[in-house]
Structures are given as structure tokens and as C-alpha cells.
PDB file of N, CA and C in Angstrom:
ATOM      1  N   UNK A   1      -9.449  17.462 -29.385  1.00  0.00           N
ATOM      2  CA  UNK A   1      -9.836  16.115 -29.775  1.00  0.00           C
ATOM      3  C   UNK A   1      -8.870  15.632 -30.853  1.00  0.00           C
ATOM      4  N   UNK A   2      -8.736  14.086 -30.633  1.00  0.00           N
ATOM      5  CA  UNK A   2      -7.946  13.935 -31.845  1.00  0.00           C
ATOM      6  C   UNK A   2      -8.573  13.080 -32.830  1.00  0.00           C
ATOM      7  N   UNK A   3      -8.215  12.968 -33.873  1.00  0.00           N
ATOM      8  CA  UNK A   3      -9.184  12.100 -34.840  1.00  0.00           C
ATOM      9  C   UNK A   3      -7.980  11.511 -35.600  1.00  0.00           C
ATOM     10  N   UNK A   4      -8.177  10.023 -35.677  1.00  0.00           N
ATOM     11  CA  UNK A   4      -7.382   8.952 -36.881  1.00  0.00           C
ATOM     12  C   UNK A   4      -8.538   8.669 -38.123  1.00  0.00           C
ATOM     13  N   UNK A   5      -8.174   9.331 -39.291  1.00  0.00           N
ATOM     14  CA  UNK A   5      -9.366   9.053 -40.785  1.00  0.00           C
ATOM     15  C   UNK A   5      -8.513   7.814 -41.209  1.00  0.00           C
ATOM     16  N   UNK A   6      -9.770   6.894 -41.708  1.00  0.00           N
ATOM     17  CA  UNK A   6      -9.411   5.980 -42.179  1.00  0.00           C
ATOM     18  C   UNK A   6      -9.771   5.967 -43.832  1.00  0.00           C
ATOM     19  N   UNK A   7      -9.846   5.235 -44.608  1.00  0.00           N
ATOM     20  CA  UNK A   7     -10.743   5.420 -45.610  1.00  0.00           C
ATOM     21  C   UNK A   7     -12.377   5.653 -45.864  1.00  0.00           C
ATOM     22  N   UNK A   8     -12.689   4.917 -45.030  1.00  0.00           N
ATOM     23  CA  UNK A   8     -14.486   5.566 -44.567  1.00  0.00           C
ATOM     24  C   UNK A   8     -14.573   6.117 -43.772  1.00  0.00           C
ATOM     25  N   UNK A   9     -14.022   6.649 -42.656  1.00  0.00           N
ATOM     26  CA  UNK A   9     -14.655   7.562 -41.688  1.00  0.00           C
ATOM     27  C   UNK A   9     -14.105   7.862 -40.654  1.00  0.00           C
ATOM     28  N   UNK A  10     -14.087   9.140 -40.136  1.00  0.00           N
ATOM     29  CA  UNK A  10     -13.589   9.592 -39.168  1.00  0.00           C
ATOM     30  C   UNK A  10     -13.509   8.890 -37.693  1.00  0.00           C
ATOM     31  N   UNK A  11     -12.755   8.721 -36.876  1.00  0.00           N
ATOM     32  CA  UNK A  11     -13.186   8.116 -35.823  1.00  0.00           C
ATOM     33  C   UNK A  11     -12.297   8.707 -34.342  1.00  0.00           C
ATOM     34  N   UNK A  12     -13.127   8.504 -33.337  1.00  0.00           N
ATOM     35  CA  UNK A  12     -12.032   9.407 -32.180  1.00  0.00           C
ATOM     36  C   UNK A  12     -11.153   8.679 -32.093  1.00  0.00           C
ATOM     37  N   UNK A  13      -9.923   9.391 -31.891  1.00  0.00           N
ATOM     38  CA  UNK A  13      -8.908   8.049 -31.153  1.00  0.00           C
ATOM     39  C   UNK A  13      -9.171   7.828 -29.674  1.00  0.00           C
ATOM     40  N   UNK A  14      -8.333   6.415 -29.035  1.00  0.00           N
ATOM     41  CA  UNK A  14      -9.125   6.173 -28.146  1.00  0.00           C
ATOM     42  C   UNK A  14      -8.479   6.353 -26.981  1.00  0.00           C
ATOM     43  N   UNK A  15      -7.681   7.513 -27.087  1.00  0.00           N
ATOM     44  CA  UNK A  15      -6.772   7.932 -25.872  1.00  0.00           C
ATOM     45  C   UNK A  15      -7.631   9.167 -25.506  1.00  0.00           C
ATOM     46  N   UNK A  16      -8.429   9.585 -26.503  1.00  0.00           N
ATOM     47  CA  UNK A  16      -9.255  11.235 -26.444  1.00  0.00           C
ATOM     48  C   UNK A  16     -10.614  10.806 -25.440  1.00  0.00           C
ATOM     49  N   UNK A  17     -11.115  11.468 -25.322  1.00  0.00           N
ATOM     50  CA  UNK A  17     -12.086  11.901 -24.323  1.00  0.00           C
ATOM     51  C   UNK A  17     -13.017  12.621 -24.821  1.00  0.00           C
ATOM     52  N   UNK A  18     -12.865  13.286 -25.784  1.00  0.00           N
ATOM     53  CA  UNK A  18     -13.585  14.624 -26.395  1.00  0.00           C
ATOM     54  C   UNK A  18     -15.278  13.850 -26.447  1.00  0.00           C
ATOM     55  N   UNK A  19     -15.348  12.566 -27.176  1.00  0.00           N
ATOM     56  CA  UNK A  19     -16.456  11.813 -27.752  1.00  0.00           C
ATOM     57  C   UNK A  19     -17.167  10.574 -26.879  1.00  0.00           C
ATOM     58  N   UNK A  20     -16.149  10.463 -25.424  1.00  0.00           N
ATOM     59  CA  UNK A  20     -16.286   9.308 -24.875  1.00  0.00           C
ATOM     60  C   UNK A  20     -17.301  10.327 -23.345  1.00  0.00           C
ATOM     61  N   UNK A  21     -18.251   9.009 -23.291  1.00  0.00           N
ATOM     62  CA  UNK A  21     -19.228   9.843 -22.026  1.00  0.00           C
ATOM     63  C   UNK A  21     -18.201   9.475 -21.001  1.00  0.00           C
ATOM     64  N   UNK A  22     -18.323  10.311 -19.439  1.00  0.00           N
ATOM     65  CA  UNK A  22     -17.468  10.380 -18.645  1.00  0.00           C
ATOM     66  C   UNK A  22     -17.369   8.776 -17.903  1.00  0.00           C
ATOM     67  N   UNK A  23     -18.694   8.303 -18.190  1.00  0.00           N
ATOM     68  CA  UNK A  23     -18.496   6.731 -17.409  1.00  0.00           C
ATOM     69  C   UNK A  23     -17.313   5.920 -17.999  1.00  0.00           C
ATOM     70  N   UNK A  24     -17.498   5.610 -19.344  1.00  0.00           N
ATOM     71  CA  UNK A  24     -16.009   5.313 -20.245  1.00  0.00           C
ATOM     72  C   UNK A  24     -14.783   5.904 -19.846  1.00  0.00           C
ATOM     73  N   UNK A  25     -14.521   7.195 -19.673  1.00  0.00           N
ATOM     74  CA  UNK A  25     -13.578   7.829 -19.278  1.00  0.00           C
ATOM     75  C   UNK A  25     -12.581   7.722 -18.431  1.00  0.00           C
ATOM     76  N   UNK A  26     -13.336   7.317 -17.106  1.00  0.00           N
ATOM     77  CA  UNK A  26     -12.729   7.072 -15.730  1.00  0.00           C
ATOM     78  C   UNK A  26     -13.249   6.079 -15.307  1.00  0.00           C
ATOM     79  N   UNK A  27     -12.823   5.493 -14.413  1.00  0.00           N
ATOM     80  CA  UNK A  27     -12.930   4.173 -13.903  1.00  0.00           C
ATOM     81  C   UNK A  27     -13.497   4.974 -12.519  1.00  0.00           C
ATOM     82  N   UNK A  28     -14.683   4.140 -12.222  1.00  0.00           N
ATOM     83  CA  UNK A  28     -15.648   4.731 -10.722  1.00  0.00           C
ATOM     84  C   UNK A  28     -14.433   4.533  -9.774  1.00  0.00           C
ATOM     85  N   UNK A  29     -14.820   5.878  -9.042  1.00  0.00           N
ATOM     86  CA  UNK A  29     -13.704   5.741  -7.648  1.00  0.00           C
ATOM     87  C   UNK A  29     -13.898   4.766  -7.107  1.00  0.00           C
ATOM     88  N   UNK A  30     -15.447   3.809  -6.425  1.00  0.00           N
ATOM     89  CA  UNK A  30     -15.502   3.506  -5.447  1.00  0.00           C
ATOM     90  C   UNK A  30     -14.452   1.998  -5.871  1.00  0.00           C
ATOM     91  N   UNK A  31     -14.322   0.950  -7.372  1.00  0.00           N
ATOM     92  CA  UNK A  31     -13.832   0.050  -7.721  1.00  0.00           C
ATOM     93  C   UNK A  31     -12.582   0.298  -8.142  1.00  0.00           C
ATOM     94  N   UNK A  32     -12.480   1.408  -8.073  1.00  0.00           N
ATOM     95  CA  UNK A  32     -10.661   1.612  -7.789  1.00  0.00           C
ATOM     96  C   UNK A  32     -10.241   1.296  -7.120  1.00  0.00           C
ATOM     97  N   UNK A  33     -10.938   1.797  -5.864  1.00  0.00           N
ATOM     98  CA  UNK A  33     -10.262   1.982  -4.012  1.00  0.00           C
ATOM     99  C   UNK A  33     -10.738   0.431  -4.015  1.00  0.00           C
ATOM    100  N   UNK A  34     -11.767  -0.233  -4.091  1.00  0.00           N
ATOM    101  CA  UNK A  34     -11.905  -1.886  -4.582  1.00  0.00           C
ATOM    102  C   UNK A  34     -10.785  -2.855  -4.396  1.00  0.00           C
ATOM    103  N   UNK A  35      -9.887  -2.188  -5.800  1.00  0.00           N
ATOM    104  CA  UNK A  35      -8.891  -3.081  -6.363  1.00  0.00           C
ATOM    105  C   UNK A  35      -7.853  -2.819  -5.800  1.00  0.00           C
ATOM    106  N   UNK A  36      -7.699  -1.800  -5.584  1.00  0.00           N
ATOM    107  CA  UNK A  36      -5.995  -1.235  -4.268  1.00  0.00           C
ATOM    108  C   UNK A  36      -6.509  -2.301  -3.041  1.00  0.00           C
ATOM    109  N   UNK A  37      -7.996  -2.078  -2.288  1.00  0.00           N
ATOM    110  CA  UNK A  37      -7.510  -2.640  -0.958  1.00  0.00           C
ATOM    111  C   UNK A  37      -7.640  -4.617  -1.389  1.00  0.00           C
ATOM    112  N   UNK A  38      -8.149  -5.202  -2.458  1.00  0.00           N
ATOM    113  CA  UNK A  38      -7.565  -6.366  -2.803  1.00  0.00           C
ATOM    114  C   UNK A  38      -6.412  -6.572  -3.025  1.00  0.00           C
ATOM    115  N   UNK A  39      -5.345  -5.583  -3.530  1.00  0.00           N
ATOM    116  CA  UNK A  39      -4.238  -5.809  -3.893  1.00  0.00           C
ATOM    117  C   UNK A  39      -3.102  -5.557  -2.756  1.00  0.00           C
ATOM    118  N   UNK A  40      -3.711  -4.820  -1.497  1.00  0.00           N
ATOM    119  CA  UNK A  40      -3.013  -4.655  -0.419  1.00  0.00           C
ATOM    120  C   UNK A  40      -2.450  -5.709   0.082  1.00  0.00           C
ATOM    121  N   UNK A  41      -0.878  -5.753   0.175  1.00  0.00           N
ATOM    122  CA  UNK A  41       0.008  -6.684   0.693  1.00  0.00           C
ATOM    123  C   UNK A  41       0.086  -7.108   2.026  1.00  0.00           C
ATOM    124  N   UNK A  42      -0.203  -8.407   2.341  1.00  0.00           N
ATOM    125  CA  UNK A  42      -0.485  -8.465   3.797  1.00  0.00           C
ATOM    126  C   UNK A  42       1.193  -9.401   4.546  1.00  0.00           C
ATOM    127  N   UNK A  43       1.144  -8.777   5.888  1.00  0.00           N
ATOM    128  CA  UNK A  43       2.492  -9.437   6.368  1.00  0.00           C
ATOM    129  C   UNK A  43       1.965 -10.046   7.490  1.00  0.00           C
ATOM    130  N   UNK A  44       3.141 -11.322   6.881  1.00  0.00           N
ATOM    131  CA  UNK A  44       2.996 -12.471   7.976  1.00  0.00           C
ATOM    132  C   UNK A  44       4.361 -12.264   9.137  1.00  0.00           C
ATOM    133  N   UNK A  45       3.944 -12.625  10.659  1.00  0.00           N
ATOM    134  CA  UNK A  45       4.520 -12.607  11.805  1.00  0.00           C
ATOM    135  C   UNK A  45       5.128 -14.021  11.725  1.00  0.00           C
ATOM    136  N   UNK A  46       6.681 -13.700  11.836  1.00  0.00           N
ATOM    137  CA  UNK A  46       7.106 -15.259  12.053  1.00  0.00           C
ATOM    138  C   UNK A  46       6.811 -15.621  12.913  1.00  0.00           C
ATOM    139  N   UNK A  47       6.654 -16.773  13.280  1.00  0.00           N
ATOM    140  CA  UNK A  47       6.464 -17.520  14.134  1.00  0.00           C
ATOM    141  C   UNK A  47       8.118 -17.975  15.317  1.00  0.00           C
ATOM    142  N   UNK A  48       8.988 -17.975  14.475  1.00  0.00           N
ATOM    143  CA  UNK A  48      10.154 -18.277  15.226  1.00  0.00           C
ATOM    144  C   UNK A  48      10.680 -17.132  16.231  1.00  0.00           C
ATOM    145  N   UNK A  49      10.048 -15.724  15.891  1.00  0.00           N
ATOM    146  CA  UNK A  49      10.566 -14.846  16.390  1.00  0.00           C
ATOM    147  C   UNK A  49       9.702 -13.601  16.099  1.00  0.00           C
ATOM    148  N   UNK A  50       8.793 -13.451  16.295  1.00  0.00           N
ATOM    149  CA  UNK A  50       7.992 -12.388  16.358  1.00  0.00           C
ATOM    150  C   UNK A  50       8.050 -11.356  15.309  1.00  0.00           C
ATOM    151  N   UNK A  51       8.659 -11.545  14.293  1.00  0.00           N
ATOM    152  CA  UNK A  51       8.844 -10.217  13.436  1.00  0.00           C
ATOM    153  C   UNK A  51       7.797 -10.187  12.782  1.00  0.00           C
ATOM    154  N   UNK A  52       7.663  -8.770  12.450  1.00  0.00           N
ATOM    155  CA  UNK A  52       7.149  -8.235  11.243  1.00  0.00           C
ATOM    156  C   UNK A  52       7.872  -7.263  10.467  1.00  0.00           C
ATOM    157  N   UNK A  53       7.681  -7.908   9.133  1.00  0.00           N
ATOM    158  CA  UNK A  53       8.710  -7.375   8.055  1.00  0.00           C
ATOM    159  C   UNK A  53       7.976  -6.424   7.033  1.00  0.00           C
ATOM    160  N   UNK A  54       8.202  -6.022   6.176  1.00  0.00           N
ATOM    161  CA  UNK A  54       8.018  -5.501   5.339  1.00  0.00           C
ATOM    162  C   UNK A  54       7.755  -5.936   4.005  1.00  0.00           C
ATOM    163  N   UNK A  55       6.283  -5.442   3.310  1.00  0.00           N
ATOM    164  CA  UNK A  55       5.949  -6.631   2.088  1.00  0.00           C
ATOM    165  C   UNK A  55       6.858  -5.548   1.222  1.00  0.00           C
ATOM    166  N   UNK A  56       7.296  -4.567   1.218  1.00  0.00           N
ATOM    167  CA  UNK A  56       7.593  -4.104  -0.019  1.00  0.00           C
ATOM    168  C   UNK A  56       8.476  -3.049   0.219  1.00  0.00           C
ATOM    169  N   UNK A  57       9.755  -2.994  -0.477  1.00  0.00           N
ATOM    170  CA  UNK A  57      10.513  -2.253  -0.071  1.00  0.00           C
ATOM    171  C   UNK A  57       9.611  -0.633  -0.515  1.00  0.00           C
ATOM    172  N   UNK A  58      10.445   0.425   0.409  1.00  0.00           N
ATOM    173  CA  UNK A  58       9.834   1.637   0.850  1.00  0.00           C
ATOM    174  C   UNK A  58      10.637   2.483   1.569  1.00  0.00           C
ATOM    175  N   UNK A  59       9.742   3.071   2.180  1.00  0.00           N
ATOM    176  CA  UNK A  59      10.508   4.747   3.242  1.00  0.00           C
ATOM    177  C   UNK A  59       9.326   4.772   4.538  1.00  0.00           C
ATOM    178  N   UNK A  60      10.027   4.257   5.549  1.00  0.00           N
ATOM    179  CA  UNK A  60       9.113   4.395   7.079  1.00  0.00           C
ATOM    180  C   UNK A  60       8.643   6.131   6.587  1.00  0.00           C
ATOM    181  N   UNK A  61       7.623   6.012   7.003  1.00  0.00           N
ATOM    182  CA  UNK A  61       6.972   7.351   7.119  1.00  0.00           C
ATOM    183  C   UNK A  61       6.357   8.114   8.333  1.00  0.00           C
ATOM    184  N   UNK A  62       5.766   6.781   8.852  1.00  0.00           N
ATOM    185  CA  UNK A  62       5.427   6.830  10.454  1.00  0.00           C
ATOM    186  C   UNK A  62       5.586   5.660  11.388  1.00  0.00           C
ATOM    187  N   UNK A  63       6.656   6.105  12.276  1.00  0.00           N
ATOM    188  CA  UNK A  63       6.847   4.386  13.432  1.00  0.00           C
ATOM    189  C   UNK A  63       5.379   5.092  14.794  1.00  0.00           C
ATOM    190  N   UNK A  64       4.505   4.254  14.492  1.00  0.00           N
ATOM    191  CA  UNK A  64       3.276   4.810  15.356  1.00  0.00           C
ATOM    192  C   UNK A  64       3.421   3.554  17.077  1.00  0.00           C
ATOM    193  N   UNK A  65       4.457   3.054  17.076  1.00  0.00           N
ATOM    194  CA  UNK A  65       4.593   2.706  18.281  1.00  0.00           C
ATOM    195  C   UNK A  65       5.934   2.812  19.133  1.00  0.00           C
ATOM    196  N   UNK A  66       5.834   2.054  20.294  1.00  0.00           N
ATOM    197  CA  UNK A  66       7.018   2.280  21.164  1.00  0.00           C
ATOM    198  C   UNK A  66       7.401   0.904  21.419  1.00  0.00           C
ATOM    199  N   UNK A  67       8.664   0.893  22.054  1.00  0.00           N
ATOM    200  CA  UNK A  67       9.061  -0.129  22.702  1.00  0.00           C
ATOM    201  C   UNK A  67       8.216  -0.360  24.042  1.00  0.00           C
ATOM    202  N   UNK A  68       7.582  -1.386  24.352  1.00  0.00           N
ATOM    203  CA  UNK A  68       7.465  -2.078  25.501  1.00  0.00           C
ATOM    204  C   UNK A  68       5.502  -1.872  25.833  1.00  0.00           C
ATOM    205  N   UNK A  69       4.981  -1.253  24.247  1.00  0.00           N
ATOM    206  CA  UNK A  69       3.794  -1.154  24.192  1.00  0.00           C
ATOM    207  C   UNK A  69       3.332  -2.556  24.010  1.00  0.00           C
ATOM    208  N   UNK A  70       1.619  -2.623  24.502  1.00  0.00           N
ATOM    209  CA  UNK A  70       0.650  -3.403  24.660  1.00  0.00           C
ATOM    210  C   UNK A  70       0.225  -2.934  23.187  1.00  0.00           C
ATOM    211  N   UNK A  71      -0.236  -4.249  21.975  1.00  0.00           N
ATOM    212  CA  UNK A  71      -0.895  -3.458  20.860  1.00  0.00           C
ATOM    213  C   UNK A  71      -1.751  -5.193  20.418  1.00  0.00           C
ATOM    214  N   UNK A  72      -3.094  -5.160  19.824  1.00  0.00           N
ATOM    215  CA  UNK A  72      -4.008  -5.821  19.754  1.00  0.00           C
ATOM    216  C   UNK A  72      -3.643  -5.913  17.944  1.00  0.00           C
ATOM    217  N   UNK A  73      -4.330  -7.130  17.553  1.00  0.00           N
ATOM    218  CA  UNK A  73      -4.357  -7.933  16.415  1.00  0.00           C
ATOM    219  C   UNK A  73      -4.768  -6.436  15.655  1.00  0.00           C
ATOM    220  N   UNK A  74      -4.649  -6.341  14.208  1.00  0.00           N
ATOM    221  CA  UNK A  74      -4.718  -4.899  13.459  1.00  0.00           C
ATOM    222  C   UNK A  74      -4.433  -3.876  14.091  1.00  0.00           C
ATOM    223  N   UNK A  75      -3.841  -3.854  15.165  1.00  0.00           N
ATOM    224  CA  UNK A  75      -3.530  -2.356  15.237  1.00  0.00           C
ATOM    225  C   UNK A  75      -2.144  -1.739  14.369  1.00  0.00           C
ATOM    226  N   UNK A  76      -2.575  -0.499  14.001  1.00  0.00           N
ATOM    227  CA  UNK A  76      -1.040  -0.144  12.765  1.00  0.00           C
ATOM    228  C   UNK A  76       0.557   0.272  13.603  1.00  0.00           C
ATOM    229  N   UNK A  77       1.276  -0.201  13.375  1.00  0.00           N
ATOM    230  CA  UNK A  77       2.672  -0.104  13.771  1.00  0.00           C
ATOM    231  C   UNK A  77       3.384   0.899  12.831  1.00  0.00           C
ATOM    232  N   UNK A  78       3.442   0.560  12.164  1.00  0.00           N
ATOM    233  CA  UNK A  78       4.230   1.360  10.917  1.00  0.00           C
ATOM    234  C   UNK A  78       3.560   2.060   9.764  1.00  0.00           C
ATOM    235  N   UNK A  79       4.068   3.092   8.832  1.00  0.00           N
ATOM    236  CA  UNK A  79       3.361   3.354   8.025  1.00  0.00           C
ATOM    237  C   UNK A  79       4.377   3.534   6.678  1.00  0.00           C
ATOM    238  N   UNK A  80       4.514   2.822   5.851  1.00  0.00           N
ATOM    239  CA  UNK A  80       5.375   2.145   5.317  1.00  0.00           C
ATOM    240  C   UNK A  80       4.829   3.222   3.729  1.00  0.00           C
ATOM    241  N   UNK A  81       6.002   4.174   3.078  1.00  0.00           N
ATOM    242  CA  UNK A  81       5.550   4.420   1.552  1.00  0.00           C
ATOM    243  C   UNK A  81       5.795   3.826   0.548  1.00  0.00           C
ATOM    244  N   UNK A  82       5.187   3.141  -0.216  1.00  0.00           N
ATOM    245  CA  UNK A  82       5.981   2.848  -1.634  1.00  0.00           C
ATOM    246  C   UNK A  82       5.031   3.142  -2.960  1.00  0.00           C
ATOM    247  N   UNK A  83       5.704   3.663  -3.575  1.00  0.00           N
ATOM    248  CA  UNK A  83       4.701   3.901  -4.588  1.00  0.00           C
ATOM    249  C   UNK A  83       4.284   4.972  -4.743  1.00  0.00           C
ATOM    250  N   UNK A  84       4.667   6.166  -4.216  1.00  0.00           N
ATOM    251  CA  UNK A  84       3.994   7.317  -3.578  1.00  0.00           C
ATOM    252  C   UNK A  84       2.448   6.898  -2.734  1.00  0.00           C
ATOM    253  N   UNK A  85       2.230   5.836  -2.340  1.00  0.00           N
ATOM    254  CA  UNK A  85       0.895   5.433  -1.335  1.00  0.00           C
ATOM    255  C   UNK A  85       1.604   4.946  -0.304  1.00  0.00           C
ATOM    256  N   UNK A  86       0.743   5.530   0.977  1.00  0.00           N
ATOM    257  CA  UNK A  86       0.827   4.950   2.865  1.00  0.00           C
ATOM    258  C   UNK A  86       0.351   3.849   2.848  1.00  0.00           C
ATOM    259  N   UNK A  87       1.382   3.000   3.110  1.00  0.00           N
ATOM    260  CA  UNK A  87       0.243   1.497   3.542  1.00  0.00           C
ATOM    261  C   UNK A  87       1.197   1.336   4.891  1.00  0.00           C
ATOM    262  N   UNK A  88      -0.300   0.914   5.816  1.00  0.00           N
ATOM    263  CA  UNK A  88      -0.007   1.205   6.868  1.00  0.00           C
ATOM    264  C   UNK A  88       0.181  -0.720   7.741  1.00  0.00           C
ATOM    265  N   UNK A  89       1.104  -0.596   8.434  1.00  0.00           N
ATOM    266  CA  UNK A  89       1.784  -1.981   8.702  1.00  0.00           C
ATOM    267  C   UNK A  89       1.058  -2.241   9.640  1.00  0.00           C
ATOM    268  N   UNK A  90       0.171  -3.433  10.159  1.00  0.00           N
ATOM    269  CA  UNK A  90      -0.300  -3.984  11.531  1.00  0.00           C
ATOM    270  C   UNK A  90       0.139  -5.311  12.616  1.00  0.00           C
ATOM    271  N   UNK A  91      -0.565  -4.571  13.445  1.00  0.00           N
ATOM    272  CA  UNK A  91      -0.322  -6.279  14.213  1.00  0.00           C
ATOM    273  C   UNK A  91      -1.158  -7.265  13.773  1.00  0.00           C
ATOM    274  N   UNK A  92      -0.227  -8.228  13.667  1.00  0.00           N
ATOM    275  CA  UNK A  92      -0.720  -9.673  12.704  1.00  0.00           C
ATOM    276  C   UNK A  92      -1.911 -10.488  13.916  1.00  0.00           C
ATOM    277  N   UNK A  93      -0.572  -9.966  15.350  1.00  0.00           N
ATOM    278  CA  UNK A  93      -1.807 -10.822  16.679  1.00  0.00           C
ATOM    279  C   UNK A  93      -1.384 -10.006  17.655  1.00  0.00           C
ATOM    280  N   UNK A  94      -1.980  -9.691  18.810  1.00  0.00           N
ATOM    281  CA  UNK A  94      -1.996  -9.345  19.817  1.00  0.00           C
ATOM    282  C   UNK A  94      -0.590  -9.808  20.837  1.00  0.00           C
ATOM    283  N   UNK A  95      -0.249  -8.712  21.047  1.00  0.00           N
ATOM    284  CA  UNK A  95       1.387  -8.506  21.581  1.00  0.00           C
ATOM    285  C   UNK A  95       1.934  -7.525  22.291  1.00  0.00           C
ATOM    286  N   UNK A  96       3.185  -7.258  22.823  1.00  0.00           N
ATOM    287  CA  UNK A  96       3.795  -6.654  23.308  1.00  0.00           C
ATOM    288  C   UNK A  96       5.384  -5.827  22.092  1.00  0.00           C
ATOM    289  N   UNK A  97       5.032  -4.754  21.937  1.00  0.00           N
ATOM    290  CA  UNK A  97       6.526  -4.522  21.043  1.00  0.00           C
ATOM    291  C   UNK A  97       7.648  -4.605  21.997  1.00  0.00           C
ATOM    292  N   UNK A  98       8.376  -5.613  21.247  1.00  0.00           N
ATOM    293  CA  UNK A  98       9.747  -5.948  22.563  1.00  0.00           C
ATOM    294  C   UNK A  98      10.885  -5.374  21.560  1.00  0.00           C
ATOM    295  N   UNK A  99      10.783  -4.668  19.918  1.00  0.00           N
ATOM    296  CA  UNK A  99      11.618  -3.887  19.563  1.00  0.00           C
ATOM    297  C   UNK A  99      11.225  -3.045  17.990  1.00  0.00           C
ATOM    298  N   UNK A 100      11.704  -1.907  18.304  1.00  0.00           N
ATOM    299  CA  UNK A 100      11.271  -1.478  16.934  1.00  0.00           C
ATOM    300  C   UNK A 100      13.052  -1.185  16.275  1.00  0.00           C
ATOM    301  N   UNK A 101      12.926  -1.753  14.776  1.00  0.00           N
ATOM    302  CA  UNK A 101      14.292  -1.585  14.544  1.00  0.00           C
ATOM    303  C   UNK A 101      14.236  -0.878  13.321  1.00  0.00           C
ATOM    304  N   UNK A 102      13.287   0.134  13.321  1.00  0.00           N
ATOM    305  CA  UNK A 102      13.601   1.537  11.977  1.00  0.00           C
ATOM    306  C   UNK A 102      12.706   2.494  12.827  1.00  0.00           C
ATOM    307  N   UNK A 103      13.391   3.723  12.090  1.00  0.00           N
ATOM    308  CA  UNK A 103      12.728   5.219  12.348  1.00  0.00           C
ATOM    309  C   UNK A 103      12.669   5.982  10.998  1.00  0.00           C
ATOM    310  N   UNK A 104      11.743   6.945  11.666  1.00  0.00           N
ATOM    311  CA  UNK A 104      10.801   7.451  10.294  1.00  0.00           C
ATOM    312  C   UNK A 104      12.400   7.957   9.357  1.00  0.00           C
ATOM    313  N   UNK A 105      12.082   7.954   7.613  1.00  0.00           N
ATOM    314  CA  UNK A 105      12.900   8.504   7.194  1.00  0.00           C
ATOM    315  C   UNK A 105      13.620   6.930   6.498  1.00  0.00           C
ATOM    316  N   UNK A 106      13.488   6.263   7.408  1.00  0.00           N
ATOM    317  CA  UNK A 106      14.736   5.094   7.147  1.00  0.00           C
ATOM    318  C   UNK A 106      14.515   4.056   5.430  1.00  0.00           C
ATOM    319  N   UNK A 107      14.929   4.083   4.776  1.00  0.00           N
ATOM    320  CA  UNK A 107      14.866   3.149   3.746  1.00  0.00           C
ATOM    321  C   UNK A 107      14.540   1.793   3.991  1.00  0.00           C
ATOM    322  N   UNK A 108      13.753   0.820   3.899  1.00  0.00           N
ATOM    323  CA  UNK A 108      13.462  -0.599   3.745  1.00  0.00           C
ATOM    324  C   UNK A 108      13.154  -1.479   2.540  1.00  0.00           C
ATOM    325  N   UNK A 109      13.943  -2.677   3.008  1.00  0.00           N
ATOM    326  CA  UNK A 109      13.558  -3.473   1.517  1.00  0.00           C
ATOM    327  C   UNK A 109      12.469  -4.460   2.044  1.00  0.00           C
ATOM    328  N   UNK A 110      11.972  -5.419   0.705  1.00  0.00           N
ATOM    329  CA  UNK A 110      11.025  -6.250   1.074  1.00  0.00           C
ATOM    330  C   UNK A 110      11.550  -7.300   1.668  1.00  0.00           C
ATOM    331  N   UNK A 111      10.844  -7.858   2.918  1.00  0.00           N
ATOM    332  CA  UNK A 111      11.106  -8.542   3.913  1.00  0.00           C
ATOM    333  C   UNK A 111      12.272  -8.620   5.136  1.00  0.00           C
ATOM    334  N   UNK A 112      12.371  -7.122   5.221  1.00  0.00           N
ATOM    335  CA  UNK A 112      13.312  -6.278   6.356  1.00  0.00           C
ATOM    336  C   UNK A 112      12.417  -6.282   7.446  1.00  0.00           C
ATOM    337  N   UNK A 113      12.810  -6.360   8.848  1.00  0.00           N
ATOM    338  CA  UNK A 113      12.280  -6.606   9.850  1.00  0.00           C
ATOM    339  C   UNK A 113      11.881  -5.188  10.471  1.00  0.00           C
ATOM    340  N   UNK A 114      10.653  -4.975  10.309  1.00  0.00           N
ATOM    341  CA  UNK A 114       9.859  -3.042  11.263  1.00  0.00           C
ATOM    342  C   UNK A 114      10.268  -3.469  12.423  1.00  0.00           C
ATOM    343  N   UNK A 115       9.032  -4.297  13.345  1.00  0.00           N
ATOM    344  CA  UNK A 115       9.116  -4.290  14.052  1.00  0.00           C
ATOM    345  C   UNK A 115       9.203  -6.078  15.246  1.00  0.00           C
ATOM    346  N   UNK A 116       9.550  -5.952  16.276  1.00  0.00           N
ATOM    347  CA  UNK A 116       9.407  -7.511  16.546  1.00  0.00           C
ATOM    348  C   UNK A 116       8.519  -7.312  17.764  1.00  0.00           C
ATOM    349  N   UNK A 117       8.051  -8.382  18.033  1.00  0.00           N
ATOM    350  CA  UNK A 117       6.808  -8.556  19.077  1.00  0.00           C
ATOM    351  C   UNK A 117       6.945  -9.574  19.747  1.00  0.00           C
ATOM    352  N   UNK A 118       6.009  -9.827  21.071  1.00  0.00           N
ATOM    353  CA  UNK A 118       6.190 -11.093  21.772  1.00  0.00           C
ATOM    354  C   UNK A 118       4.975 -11.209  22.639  1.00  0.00           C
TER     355      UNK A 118
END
């Protein structure tokens, strides 16, 4: 534990834990996972050309489709790391992949084209 004395009185500091009940401590899992999936970056399908890009540059981790697949509105295409977290890329709308232009491993920046659709 650590303690900062002031002139009247001892007090925990407030990086310690030693004095703080565990609710103070940690932030509840379930409004964690809350605030990540509010903060989850969503990608828009151009319209001029079917892409879907990338909200945030990263490292493909998983290309979960093929060329010339049938894939429905949310289904995941990509699985995109940044941050050390999987966020996993979807279909914006219901389509056909007419190209995938990264494989796992590959480096991406934000608003690089995964995959295109039609």
C-alpha cells in the first residue's frame, strides 16, 4: 500500500488498491465490453464501387472469404487487428465477393480497400 501524509492525516494514494473496495477498483466487465462495442468502427461500402475498406489501419489476421462467394448483410469478411484487438470486418449489404485484395499477414492502412463486392 502506499500512503501520501499530509499535515492531518494519512491518506491512500489513489493509484493503490490496498483501501479501495473491489467495485472502485475495476470497472464491471459487462460496461467495459459496453463501451468497446459503442466505440466499434463501422465501414461504409462505396457506393461507386463496392468496396470495403478498412476503418483503421492494422494486420489482416483472417481473410474468412473467397472470391466469387455469395455473403449476406453482416456477414464477417475480414478480421482486421489493431490495437492488439480482432475486429472483425462485415458485409455492409448482401453481395457477391467479385475481389479480395489482401491476405492474412498483410499490413493495412485506414481506408485501404479488404475487400470489393457486387
Amino acid at each position: 500500500e502506499v500512503t501520501v501524509e499530509d499535515l492531518t492525516e494519512t491518506q491512500p494514494y489513489p493509484g493503490s488498491t490496498g483501501n479501495m473496495p473491489p467495485s472502485a477498483a475495476t470497472p464491471p466487465a459487462a460496461s467495459a465490453a459496453a463501451s468497446m462495442r459503442a466505440a466499434a468502427p463501422r465501414v461504409e461500402l462505396s457506393a461507386e464501387n463496392g468496396a470495403v475498406a478498412s476503418p483503421m489501419a492494422g494486420a489482416i489476421k483472417t481473410v474468412l472469404v473467397k472470391e466469387g462467394e455469395a455473403v449476406t448483410k453482416g456477414k464477417p469478411l475480414v478480421v482486421l487487428e489493431a490495437m492488439k484487438m480482432e475486429n472483425q470486418i462485415t458485409a455492409p449489404v448482401d453481395g457477391t465477393v467479385n475481389q479480395v485484395k489482401v491476405k492474412e499477414g498483410d499490413s493495412v492502412q485506414e481506408g485501404q480497400v479488404l475487400v470489393v463486392l457486387k
